[in-house]
N, C-alpha and C. Protein backbone atom coordinates (compact mmCIF):
# COMPACT_ATOMS: atom_id res chain seq x y z
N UNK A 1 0.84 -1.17 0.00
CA UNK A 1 0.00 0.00 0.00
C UNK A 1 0.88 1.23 0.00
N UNK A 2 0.73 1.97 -0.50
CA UNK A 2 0.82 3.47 -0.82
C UNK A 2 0.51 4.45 -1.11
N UNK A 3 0.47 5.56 0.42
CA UNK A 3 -0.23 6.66 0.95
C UNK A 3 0.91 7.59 0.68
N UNK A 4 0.52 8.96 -0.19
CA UNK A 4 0.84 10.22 -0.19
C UNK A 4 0.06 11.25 -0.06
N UNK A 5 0.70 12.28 0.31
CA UNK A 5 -0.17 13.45 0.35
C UNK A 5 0.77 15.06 -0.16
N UNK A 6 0.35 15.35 -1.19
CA UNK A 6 1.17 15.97 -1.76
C UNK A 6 0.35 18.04 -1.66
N UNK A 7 0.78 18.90 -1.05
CA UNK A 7 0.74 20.21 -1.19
C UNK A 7 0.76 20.54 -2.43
N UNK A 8 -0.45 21.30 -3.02
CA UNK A 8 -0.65 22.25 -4.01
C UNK A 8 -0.75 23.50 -3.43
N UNK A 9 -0.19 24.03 -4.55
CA UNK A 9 -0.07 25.79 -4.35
C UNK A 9 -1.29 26.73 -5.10
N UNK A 10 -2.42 26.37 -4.54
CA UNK A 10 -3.80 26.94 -4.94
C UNK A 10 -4.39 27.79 -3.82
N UNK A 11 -5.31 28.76 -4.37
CA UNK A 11 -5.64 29.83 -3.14
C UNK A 11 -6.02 29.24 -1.85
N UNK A 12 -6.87 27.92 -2.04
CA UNK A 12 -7.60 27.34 -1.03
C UNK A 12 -6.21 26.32 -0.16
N UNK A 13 -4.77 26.36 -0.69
CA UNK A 13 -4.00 25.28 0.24
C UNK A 13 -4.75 23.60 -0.27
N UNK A 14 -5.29 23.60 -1.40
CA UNK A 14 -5.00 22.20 -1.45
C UNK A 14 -4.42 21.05 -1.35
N UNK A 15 -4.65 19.92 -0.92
CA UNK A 15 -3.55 18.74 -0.51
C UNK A 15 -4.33 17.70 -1.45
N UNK A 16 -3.60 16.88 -2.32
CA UNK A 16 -3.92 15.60 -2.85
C UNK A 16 -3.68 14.44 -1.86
N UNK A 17 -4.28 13.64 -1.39
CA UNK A 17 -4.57 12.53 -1.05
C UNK A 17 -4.34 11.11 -1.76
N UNK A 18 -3.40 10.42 -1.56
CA UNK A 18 -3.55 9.36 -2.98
C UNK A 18 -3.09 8.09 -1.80
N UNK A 19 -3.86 7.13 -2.39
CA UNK A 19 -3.89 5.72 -1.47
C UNK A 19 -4.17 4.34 -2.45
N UNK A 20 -2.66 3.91 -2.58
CA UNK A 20 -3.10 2.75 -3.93
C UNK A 20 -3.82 1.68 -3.20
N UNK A 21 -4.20 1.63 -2.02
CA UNK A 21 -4.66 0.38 -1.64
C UNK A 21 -5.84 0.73 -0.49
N UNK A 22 -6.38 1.29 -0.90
CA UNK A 22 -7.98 1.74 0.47
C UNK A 22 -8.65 0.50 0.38
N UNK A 23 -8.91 -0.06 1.73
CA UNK A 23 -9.91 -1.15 1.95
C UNK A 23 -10.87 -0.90 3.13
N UNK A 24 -10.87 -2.08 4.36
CA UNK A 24 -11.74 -2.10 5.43
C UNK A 24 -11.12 -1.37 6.30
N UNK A 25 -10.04 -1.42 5.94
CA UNK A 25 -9.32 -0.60 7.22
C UNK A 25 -9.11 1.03 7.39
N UNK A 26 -9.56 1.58 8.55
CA UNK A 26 -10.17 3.07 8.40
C UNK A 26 -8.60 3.96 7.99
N UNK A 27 -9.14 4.98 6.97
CA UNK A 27 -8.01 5.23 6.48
C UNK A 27 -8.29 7.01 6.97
N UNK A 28 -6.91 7.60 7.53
CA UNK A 28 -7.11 9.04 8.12
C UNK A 28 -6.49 9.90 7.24
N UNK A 29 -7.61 10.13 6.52
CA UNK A 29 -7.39 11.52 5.07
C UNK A 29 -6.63 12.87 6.07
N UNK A 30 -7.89 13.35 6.70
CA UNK A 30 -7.10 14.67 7.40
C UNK A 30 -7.94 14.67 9.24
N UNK A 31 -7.00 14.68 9.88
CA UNK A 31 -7.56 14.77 11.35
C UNK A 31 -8.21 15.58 12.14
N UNK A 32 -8.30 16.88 11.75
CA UNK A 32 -8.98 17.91 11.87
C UNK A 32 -9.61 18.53 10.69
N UNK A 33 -10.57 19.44 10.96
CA UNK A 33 -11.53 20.05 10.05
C UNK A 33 -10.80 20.44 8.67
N UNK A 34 -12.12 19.66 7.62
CA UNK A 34 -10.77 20.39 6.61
C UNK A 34 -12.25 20.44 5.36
N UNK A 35 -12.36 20.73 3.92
CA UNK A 35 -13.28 20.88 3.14
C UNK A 35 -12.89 19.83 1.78
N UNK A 36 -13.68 18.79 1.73
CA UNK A 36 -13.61 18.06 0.58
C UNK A 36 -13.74 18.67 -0.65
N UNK A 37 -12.91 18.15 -1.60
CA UNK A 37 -13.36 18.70 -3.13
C UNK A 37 -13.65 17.72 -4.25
N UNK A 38 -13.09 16.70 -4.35
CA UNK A 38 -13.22 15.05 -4.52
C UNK A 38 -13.11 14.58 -4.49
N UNK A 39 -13.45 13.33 -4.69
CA UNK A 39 -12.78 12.00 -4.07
C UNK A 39 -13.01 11.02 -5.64
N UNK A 40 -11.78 10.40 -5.98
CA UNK A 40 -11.61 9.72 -7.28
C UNK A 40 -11.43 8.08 -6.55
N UNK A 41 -12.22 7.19 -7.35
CA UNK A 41 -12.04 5.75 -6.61
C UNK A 41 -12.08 4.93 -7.94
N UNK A 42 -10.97 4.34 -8.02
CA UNK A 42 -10.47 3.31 -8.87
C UNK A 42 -10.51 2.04 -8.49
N UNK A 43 -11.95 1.38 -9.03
CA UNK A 43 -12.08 0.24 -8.65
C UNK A 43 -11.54 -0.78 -10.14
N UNK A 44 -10.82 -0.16 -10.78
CA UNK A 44 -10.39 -1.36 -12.03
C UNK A 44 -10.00 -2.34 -11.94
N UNK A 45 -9.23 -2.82 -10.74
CA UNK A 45 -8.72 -4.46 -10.48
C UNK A 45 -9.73 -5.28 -10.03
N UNK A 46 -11.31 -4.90 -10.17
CA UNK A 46 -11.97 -6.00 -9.14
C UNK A 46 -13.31 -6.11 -10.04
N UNK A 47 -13.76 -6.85 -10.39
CA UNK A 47 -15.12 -7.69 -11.50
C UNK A 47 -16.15 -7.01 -10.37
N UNK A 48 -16.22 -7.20 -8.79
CA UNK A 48 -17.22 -6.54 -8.31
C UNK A 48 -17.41 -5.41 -7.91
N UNK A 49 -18.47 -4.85 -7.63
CA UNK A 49 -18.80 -3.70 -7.00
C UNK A 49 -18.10 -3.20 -5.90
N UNK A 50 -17.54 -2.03 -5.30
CA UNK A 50 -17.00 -1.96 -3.69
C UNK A 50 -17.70 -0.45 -3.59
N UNK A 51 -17.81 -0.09 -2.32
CA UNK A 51 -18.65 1.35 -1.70
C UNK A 51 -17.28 1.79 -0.84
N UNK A 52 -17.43 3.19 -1.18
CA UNK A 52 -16.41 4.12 -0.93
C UNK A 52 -17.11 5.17 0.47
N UNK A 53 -16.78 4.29 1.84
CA UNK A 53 -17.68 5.51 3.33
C UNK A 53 -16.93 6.35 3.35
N UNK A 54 -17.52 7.62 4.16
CA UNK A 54 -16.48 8.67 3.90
C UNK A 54 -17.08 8.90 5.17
N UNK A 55 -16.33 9.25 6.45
CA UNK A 55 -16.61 9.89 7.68
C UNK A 55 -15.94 11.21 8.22
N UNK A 56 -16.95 11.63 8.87
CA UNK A 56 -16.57 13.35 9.78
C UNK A 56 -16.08 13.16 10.87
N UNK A 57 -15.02 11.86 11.17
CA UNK A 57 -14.57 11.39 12.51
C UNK A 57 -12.97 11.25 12.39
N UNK A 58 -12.08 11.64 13.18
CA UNK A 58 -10.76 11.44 13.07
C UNK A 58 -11.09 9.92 13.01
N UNK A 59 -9.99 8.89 12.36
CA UNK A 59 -9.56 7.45 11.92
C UNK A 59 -9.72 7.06 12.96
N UNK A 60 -9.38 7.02 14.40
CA UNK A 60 -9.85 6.06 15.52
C UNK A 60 -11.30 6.38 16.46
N UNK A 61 -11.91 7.42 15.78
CA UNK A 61 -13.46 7.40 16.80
C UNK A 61 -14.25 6.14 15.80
N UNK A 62 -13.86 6.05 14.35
CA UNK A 62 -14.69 5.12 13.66
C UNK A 62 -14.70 3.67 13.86
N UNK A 63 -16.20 2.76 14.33
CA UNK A 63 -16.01 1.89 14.32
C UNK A 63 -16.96 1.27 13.20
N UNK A 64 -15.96 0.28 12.46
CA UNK A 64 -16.95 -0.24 11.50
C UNK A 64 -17.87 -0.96 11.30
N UNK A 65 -18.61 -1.07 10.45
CA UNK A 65 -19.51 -1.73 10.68
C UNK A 65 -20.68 -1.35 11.59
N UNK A 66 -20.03 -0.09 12.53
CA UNK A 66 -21.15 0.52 13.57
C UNK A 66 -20.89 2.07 13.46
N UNK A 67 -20.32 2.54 12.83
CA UNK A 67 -20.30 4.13 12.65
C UNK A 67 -20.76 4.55 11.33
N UNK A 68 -22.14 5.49 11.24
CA UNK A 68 -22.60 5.59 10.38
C UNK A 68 -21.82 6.55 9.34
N UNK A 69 -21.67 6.31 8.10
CA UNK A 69 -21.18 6.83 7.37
C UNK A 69 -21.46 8.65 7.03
N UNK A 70 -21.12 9.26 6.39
CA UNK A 70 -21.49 10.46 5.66
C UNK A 70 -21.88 10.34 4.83
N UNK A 71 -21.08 9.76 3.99
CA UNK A 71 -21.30 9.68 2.57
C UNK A 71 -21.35 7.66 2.34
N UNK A 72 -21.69 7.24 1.55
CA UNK A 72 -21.56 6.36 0.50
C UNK A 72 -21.46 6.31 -0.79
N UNK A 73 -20.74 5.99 -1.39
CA UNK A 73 -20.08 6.12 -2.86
C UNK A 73 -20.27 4.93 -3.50
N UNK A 74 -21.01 3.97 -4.55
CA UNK A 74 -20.44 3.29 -5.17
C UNK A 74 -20.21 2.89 -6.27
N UNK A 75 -19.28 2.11 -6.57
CA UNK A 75 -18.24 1.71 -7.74
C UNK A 75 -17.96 0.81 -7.78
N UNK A 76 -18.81 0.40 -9.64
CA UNK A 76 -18.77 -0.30 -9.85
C UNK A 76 -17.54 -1.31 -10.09
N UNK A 77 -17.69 -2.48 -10.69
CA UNK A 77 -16.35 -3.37 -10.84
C UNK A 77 -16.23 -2.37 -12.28
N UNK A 78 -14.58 -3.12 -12.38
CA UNK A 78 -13.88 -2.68 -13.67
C UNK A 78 -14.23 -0.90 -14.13
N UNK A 79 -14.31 -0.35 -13.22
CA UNK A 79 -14.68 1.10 -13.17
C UNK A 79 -14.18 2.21 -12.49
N UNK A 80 -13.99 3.35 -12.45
CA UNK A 80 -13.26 4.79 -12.03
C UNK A 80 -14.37 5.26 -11.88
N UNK A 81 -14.93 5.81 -10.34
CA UNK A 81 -15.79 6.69 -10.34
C UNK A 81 -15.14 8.48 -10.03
N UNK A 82 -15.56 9.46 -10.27
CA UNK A 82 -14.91 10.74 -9.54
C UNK A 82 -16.41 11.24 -9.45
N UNK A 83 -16.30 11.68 -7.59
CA UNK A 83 -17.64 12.39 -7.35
C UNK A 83 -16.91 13.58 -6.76
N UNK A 84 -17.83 14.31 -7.02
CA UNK A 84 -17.43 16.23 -6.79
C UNK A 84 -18.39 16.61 -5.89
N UNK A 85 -18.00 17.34 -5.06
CA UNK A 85 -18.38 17.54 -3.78
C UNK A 85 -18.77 19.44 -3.57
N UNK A 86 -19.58 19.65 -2.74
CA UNK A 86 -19.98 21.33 -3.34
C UNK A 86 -21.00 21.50 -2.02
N UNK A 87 -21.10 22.71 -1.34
CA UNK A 87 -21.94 23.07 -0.62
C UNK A 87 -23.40 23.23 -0.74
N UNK A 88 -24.51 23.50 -0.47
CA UNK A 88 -26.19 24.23 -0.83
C UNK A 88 -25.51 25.17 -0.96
N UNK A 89 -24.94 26.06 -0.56
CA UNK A 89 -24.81 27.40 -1.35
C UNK A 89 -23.65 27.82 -2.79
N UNK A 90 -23.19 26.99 -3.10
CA UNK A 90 -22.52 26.26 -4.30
C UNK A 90 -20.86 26.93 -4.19
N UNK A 91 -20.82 26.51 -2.49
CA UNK A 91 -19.33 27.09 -2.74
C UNK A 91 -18.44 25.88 -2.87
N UNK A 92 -17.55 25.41 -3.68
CA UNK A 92 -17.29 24.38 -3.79
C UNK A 92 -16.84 23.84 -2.14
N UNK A 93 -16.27 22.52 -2.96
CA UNK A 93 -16.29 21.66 -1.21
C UNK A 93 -17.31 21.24 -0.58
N UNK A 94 -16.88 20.18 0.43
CA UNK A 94 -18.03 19.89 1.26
C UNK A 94 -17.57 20.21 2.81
N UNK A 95 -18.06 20.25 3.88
CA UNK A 95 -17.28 20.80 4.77
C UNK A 95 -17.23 19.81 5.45
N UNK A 96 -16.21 19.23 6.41
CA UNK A 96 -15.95 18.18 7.29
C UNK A 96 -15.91 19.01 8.53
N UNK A 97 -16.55 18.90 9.65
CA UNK A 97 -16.51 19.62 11.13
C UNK A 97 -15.41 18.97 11.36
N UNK A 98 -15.33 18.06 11.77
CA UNK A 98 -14.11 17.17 12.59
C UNK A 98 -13.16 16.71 12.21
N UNK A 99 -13.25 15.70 11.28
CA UNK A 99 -11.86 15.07 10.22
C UNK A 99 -12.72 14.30 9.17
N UNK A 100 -11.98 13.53 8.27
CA UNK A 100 -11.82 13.22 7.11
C UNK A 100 -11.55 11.50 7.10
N UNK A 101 -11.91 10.69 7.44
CA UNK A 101 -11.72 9.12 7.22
C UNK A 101 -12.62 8.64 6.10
N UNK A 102 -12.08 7.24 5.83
CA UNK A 102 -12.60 6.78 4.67
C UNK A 102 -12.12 4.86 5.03
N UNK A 103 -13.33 4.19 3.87
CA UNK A 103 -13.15 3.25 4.09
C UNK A 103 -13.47 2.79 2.80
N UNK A 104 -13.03 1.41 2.01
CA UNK A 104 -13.73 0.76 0.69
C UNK A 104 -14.23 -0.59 1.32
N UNK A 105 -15.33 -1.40 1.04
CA UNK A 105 -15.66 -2.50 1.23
C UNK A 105 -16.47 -2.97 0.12
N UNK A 106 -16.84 -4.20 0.25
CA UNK A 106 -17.49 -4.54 -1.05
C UNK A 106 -19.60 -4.95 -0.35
N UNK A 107 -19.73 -4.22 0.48
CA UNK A 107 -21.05 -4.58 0.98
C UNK A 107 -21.58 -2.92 1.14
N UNK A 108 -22.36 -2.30 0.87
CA UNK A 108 -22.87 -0.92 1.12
C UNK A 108 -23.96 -1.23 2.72
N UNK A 109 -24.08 -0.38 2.98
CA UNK A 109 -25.05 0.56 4.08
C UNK A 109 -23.72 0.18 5.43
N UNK A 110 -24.69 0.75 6.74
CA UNK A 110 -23.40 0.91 7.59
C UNK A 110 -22.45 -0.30 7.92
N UNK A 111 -23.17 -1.38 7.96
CA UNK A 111 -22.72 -3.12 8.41
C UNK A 111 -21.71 -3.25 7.42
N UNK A 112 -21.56 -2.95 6.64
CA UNK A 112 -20.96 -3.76 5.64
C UNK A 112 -19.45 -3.44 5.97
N UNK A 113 -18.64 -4.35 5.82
CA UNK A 113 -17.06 -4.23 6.17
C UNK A 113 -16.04 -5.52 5.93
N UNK A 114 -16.82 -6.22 4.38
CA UNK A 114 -15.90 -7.14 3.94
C UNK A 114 -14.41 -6.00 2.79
N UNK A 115 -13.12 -6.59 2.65
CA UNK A 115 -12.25 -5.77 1.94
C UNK A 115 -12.24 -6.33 0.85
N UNK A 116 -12.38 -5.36 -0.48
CA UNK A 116 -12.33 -5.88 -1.85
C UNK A 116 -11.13 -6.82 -1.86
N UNK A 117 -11.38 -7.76 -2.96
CA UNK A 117 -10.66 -8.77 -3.15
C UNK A 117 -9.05 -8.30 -4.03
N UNK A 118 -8.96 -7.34 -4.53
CA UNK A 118 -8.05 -6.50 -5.37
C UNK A 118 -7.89 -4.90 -4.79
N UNK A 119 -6.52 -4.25 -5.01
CA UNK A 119 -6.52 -2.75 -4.83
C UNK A 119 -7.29 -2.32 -5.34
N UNK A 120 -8.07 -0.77 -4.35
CA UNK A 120 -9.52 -0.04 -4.74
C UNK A 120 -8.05 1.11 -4.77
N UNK A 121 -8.11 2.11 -5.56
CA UNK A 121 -7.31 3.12 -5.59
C UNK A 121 -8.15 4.49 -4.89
N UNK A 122 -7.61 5.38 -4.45
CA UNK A 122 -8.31 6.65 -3.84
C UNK A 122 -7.52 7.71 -3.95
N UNK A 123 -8.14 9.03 -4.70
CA UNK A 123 -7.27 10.18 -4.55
C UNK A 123 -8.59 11.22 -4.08
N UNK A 124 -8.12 12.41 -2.96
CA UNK A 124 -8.38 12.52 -2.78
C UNK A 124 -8.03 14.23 -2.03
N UNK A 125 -9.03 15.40 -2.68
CA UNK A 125 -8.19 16.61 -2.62
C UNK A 125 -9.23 17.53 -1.81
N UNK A 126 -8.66 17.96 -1.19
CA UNK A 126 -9.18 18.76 0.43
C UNK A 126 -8.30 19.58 0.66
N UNK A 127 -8.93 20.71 1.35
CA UNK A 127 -7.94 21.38 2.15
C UNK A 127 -8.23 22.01 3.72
């Protein structure tokens, strides 16, 4: 597995997020408050479906399988999804109060917490 996080020099302080291997295991994007902009999930190595949770909890308040998600994402097999993220008042971003975790599994709603059978890829740009 391989996690970077690379500084852009954009008004907002953007950071890329990139994780060749996101699965069940809770993964800590950013630990304090920060504003999503998207999240890209590369499910091409796997024939099935996997769901992309996205939580407003630093990486160790989440428990799986029992912490309800924010978001759910999913993506299909042999597929690249990119979802874009934006406020009600259309300022881009989404806002995270607390932090930024994430998880891939191949079962959707909160229970679900089997790990795709192949690397799910994740990039992922916030600031």
């Amino acid at each position: 597995m391989s996690v970077a996080q690379l500084n852009q020099s954009t008004f907002s302080n953007e950071i890329l997020y990139v994780n060749t291997a996101v699965n069940n295991s809770v993964s800590s994007i950013k630990g304090s408050p920060g504003r999503m902009f998207y999240a890209q999930i590369d499910n091409s190595n796997n024939l099935n479906s996997v769901w992309l949770k996205l939580y407003d909890l630093a990486a160790g308040s989440v428990v799986v399988s029992v912490t309800d998600p924010n978001e759910i994402i999913l993506v299909p097999g042999n597929s690249v999804v990119t979802a874009v993220f934006s406020s009600f008042a259309g300022t881009p971003g989404k806002l995270y109060a607390n932090a930024i975790s994430a998880i891939c599994v191949t079962t959707p709603g909160t229970t679900g917490n089997a790990a795709p059978l192949n690397n799910v890829g994740l990039q992922i740009k916030y600031s």
